[in-house]
Protein backbone atom coordinates (compact mmCIF):
# COMPACT_ATOMS: atom_id res chain seq x y z
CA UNK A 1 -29.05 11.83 20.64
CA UNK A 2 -31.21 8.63 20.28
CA UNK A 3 -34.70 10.04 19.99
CA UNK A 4 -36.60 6.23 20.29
CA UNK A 5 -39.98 7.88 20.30
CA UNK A 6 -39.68 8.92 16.43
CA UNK A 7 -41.77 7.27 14.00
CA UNK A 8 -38.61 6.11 12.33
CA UNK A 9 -36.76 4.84 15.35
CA UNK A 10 -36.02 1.18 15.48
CA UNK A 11 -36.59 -0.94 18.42
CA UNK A 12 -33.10 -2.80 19.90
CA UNK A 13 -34.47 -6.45 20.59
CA UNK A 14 -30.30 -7.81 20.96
CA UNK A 15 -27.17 -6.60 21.08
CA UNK A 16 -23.65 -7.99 20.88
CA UNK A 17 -20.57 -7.67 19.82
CA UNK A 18 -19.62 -10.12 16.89
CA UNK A 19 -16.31 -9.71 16.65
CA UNK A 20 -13.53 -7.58 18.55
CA UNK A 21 -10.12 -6.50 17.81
CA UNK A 22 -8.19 -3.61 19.32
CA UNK A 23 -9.37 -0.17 17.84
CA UNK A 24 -13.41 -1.21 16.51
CA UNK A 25 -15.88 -3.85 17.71
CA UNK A 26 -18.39 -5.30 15.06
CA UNK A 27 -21.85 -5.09 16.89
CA UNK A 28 -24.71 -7.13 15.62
CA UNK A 29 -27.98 -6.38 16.47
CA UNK A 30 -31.10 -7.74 16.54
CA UNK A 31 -33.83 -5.17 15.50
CA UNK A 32 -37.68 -4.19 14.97
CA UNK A 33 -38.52 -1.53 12.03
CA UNK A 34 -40.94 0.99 12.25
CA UNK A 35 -43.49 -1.69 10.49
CA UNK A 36 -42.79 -4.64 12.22
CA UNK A 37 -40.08 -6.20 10.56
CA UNK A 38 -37.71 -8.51 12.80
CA UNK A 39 -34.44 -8.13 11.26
CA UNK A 40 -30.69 -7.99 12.18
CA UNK A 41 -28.36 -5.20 11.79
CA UNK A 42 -24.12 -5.28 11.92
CA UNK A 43 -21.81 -2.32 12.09
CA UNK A 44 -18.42 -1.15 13.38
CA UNK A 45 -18.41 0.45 16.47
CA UNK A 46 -15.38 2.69 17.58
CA UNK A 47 -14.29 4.91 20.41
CA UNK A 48 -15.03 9.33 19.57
CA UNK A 49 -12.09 10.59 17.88
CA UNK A 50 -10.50 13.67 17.45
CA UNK A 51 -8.87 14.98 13.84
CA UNK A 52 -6.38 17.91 14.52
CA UNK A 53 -5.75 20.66 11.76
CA UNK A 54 -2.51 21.83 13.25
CA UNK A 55 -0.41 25.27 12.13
CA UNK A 56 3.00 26.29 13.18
CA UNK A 57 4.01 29.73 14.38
CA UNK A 58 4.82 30.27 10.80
CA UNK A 59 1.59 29.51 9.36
CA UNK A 60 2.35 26.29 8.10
CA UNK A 61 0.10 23.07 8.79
CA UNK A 62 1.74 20.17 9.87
CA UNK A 63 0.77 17.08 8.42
CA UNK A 64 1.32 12.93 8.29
CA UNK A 65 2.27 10.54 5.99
CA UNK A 66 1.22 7.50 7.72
CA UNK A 67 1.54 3.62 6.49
CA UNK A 68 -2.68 2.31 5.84
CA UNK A 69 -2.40 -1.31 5.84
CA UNK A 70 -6.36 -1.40 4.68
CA UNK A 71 -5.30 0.40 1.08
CA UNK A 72 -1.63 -0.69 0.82
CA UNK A 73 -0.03 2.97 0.48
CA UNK A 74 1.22 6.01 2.65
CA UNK A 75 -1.56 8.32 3.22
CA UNK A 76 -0.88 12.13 3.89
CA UNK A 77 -3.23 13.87 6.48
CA UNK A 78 -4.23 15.39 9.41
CA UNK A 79 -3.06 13.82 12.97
CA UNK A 80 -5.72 11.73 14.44
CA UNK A 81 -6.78 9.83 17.15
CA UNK A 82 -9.07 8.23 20.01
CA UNK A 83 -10.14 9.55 22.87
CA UNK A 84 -8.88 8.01 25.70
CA UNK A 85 -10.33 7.39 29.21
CA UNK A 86 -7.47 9.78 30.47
CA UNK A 87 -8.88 12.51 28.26
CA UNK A 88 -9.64 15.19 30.61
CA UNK A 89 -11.68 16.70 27.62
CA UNK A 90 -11.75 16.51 24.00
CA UNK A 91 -9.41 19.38 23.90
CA UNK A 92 -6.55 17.36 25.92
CA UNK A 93 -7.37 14.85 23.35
CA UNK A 94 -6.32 16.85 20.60
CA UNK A 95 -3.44 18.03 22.34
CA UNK A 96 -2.29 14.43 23.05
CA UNK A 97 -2.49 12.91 19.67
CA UNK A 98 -1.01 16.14 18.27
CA UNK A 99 1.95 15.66 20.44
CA UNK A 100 2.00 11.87 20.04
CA UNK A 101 1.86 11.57 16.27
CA UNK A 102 3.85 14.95 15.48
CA UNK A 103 6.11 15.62 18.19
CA UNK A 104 4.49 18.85 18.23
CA UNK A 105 2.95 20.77 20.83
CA UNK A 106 -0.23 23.35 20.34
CA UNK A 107 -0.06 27.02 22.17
CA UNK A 108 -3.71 27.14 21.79
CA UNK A 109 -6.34 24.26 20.56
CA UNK A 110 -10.13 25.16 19.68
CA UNK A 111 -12.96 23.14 18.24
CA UNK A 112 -13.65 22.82 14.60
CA UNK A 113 -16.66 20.94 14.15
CA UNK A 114 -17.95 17.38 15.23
CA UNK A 115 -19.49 14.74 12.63
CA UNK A 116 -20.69 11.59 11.80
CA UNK A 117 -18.97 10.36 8.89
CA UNK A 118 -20.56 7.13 8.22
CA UNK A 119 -23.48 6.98 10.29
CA UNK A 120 -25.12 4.25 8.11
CA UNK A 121 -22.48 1.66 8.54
CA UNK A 122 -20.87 3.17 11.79
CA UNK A 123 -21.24 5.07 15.27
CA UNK A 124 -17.82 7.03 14.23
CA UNK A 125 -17.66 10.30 15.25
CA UNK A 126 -14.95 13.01 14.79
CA UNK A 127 -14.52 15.70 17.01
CA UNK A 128 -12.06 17.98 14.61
CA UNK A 129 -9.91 20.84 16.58
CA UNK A 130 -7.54 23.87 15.05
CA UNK A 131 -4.25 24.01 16.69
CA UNK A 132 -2.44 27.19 16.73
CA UNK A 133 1.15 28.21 17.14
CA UNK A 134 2.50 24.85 17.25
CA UNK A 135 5.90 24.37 18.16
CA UNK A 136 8.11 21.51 17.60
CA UNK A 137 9.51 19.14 20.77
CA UNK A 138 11.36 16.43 18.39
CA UNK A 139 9.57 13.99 20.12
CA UNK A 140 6.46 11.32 18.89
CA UNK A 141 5.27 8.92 21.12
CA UNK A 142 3.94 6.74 18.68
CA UNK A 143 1.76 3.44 19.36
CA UNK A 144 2.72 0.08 18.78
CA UNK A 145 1.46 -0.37 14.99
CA UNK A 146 1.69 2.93 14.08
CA UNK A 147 4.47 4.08 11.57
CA UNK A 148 4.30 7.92 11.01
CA UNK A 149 6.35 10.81 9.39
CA UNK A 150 5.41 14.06 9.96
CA UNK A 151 5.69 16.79 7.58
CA UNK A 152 4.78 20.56 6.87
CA UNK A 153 3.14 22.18 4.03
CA UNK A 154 1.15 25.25 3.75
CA UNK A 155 -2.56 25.39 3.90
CA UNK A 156 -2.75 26.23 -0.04
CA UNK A 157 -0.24 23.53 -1.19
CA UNK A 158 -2.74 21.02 1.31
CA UNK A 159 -5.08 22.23 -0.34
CA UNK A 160 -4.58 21.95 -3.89
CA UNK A 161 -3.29 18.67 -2.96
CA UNK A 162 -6.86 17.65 -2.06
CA UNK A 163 -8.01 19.27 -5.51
CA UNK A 164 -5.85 17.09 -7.28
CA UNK A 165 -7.26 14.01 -5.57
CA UNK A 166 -3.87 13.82 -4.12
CA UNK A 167 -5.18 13.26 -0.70
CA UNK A 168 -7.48 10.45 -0.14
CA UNK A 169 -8.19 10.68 3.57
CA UNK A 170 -11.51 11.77 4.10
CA UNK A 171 -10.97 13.23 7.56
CA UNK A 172 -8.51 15.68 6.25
CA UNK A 173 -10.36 16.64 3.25
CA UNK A 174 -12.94 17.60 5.46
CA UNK A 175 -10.83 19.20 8.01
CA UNK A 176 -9.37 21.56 5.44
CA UNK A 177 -12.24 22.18 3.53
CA UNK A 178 -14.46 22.92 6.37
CA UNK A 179 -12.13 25.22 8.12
CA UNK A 180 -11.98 27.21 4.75
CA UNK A 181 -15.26 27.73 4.48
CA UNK A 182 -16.30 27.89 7.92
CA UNK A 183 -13.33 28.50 10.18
């Protein structure tokens, strides 16, 4: 989507990472503005993710309650995470961290919406999917640092839940809100 023949674009002079740890990179960049300015430029770089809004057979969403070391609290959401290079497509994706993080599995998965939620400060993006008729197998496959406890609720309890600034995750407010109004 780079478009480096806009008046606005900014010219790449340098690229590295600066620091590297598993899940981001912090790039730094060296850069040229529009005007001529020689400046530099740092900010997290990630792999595409995908952000599943998952509903049982009954109707019900399932959710997580998930440990975030970075805010010191259990955080209820929506199951996410990376692609991986053994993605066929996004859509396996979202059927793999459903599956991984939930223990359950999707009869049919179909995309939501894709975004940039921070495109100032990172190249995040979030490819978000609706699962349907998800059944549970009892079984997570959860990685290595990840300590996870799924739940379900129904769409208007998650929701009123997000009213009530009950639900901090971003992803999921989005998720929810943008399958109401759009889904």
């Amino acid at each position: 989507m780079a478009d480096e023949d806009d008046p606005l674009a900014w010219e790449t002079l340098d690229s590295d990472v600066a620091y590297a740890c598993p899940g981001f990179d912090v790039r730094h960049e060296d850069v040229r503005l529009p005007d001529g300015t020689e400046t530099d430029f740092d900010y997290l770089s990630e792999p595409e993710s995908v952000v599943v809004l998952p509903f049982t057979e009954d109707g019900d969403v399932v959710v997580i309650e998930e440990w975030r070391q970075a805010v010191s609290r259990v955080s209820r959401g929506l199951p996410v995470g990376g692609v991986e290079p053994g993605d066929d497509d996004l859509a396996s994706a979202a059927r793999r961290e459903l599956a991984e993080e939930t223990g359950y599995e999707a009869a049919r998965v179909t995309h939501l919406t894709t975004v940039e939620p921070a495109n100032g400060i990172a190249n995040t993006v979030h490819h978000y999917f609706v699962a349907d008729d998800c059944t549970p197998t009892g079984v997570q496959e959860l990685d290595h640092n990840e300590s996870i406890r799924p739940e379900t609720t129904t769409l208007d309890a998650l929701r009123k839940e997000i009213a009530a600034d009950e639900v901090f995750d971003g992803r999921t407010a989005l998720g929810v809100l943008y399958y109401e109004v759009f889904g």
